[in-house]
Protein backbone atom coordinates (compact mmCIF):
# COMPACT_ATOMS: atom_id res chain seq x y z
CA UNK A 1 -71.94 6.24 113.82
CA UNK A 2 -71.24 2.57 115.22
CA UNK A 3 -72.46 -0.19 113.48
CA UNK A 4 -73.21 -3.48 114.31
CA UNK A 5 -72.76 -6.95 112.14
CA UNK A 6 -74.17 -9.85 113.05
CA UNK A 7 -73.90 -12.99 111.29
CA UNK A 8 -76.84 -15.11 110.54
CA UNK A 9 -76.19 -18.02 108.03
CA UNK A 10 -78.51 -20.25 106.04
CA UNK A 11 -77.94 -23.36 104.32
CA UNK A 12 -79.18 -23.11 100.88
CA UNK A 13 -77.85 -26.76 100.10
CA UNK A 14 -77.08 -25.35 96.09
CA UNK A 15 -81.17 -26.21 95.55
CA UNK A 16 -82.57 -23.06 93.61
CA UNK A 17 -85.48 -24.58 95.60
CA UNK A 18 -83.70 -24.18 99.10
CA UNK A 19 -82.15 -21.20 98.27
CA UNK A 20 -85.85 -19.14 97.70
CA UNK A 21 -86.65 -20.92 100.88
CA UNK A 22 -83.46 -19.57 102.96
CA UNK A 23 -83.62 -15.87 100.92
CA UNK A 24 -87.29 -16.00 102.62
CA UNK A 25 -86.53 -16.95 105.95
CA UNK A 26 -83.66 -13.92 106.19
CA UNK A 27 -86.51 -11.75 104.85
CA UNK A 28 -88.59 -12.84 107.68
CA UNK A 29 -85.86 -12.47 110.00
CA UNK A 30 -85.66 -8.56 108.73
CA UNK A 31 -81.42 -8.62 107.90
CA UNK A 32 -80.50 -5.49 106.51
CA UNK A 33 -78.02 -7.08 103.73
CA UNK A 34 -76.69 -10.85 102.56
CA UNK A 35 -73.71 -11.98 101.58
CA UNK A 36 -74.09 -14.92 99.40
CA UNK A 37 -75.77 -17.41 97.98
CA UNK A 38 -72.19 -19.18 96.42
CA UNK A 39 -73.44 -20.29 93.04
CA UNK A 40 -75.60 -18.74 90.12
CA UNK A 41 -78.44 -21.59 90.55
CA UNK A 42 -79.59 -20.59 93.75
CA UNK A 43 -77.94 -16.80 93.74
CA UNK A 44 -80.05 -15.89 91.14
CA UNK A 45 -83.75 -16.92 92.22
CA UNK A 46 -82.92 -15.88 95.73
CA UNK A 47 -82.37 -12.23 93.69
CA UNK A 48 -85.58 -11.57 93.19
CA UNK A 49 -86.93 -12.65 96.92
CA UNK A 50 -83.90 -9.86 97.69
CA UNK A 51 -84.93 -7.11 95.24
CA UNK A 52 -88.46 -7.82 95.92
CA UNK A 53 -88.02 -6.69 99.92
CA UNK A 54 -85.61 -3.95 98.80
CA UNK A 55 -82.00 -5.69 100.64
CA UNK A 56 -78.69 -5.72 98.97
CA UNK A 57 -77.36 -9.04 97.95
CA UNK A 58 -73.78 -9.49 97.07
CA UNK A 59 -72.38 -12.63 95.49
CA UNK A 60 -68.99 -13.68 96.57
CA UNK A 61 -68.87 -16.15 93.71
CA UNK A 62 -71.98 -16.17 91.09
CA UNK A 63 -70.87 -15.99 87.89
CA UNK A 64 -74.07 -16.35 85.76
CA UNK A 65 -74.67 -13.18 83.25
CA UNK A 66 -78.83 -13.20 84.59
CA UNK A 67 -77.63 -12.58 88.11
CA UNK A 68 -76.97 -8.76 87.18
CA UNK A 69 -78.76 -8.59 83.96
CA UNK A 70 -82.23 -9.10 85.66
CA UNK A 71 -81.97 -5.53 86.29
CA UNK A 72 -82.60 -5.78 90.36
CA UNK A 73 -80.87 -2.24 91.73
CA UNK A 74 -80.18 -4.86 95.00
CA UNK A 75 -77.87 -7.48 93.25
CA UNK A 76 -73.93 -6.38 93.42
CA UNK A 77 -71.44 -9.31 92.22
CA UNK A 78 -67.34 -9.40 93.13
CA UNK A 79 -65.65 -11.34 90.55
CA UNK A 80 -66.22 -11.57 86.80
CA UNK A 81 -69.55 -13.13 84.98
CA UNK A 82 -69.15 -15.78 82.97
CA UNK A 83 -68.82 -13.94 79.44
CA UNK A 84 -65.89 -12.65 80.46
CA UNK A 85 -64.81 -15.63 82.64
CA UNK A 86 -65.55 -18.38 80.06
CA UNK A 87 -64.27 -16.06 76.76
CA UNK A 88 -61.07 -15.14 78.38
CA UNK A 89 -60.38 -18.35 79.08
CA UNK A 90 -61.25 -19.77 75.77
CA UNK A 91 -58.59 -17.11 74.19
CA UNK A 92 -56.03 -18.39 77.10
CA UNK A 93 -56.50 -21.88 75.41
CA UNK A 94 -55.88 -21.08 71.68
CA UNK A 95 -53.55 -17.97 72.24
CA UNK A 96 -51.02 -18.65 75.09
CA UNK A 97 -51.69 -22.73 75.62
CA UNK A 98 -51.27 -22.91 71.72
CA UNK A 99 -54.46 -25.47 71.86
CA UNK A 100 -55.65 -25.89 68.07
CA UNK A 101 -57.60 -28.86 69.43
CA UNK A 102 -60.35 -28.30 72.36
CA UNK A 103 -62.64 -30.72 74.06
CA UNK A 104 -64.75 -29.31 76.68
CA UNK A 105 -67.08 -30.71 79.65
CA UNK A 106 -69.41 -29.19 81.43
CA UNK A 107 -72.10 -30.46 84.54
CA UNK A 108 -74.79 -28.66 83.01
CA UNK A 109 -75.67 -26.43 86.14
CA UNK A 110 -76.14 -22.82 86.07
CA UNK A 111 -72.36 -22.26 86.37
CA UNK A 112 -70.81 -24.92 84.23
CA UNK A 113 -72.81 -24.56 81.03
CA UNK A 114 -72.61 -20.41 80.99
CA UNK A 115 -68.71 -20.57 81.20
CA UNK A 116 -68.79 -23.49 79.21
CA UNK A 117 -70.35 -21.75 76.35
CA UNK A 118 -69.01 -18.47 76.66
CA UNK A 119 -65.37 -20.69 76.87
CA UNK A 120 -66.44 -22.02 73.38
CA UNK A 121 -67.47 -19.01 71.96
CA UNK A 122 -63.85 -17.26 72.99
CA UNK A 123 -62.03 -20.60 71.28
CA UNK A 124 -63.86 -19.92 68.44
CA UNK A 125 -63.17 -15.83 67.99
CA UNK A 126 -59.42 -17.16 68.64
CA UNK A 127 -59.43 -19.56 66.01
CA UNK A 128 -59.20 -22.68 67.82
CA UNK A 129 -61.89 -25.90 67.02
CA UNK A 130 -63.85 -27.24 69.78
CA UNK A 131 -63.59 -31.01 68.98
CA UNK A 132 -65.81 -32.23 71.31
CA UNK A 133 -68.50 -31.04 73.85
CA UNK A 134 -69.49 -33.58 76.66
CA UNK A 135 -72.26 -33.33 79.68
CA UNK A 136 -72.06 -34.88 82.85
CA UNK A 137 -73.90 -33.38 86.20
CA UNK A 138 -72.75 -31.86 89.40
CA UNK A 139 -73.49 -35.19 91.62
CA UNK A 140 -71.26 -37.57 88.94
CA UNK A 141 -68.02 -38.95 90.29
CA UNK A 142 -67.03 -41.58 87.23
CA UNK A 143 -65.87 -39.32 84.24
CA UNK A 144 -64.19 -42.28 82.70
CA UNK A 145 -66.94 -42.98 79.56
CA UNK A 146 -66.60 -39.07 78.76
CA UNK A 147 -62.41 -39.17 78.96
CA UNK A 148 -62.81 -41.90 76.60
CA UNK A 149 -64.84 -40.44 74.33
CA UNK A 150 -62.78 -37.48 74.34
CA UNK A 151 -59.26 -39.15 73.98
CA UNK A 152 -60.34 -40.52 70.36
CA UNK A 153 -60.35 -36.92 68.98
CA UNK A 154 -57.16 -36.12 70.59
CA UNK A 155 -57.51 -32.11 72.01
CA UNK A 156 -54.97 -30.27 72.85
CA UNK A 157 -56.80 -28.95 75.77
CA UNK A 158 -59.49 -29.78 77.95
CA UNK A 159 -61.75 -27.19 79.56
């Protein structure tokens, strides 16, 4: 049977706000599947707009645990959450980088802080020390006052 795939994109601007608003407007437009959103702040409201009209959604990119742990039968993901993301990559650190001494930083979106803490979490089981744990947000540019801070406690490795 032949099928036909037709592309119809919407711009969900990474606003959780936007991305309801563009998971609605494909709804309206009756698609039959999305591909997308690209991060776990907007993938994961748009999920339920998804589940709620019965279409498939599968993430590209979302990393977020809640993305498939809501429990919508709709919501497929291609690369690894961020349990197994983050705690790999916190063993990585201690075991093959040989890091004793780990700062890490995170933006405090969606994605940053669940890899972030699941990253701390595998340094920990690994028997490394998280020596320092700094914030910044997704629009910041200047990380100079966090380096800073950071270089006083002299890691080994910064995530």
């Amino acid at each position: 049977k032949k099928a036909k795939f037709e592309l119809l994109a919407e711009d969900d601007a990474g606003d959780p706000k936007q991305g309801t608003a563009a998971a609605q407007k494909l709804m309206d437009s009756k698609v039959n599947g999305v591909i997308g959103h690209l991060n776990s702040g907007t993938t994961i409201p748009a999920s339920k707009v998804y589940s709620d009209a019965g279409v498939p959604q599968i993430s590209p990119s979302a990393t977020n645990p809640k993305f498939t742990r809501n429990g919508y039968k709709t919501a497929f993901r291609v690369v690894a959450d961020d349990v197994h993301l983050g705690g790999t990559l916190g063993k990585y650190s201690v075991q093959q980088l040989k890091g004793k001494s780990i700062a890490v930083i995170d933006d405090r979106t969606a994605y940053g802080q669940g890899v972030a803490d699941e990253f701390e979490k595998g340094v920990k089981s690994a028997g490394g020390k998280v020596v320092g744990r700094e914030f910044t947000n997704d629009k910041a540019t200047d990380f100079t006052a966090i380096l800073t801070s950071l270089k006083a406690k002299k890691p080994d490795v910064v995530f």
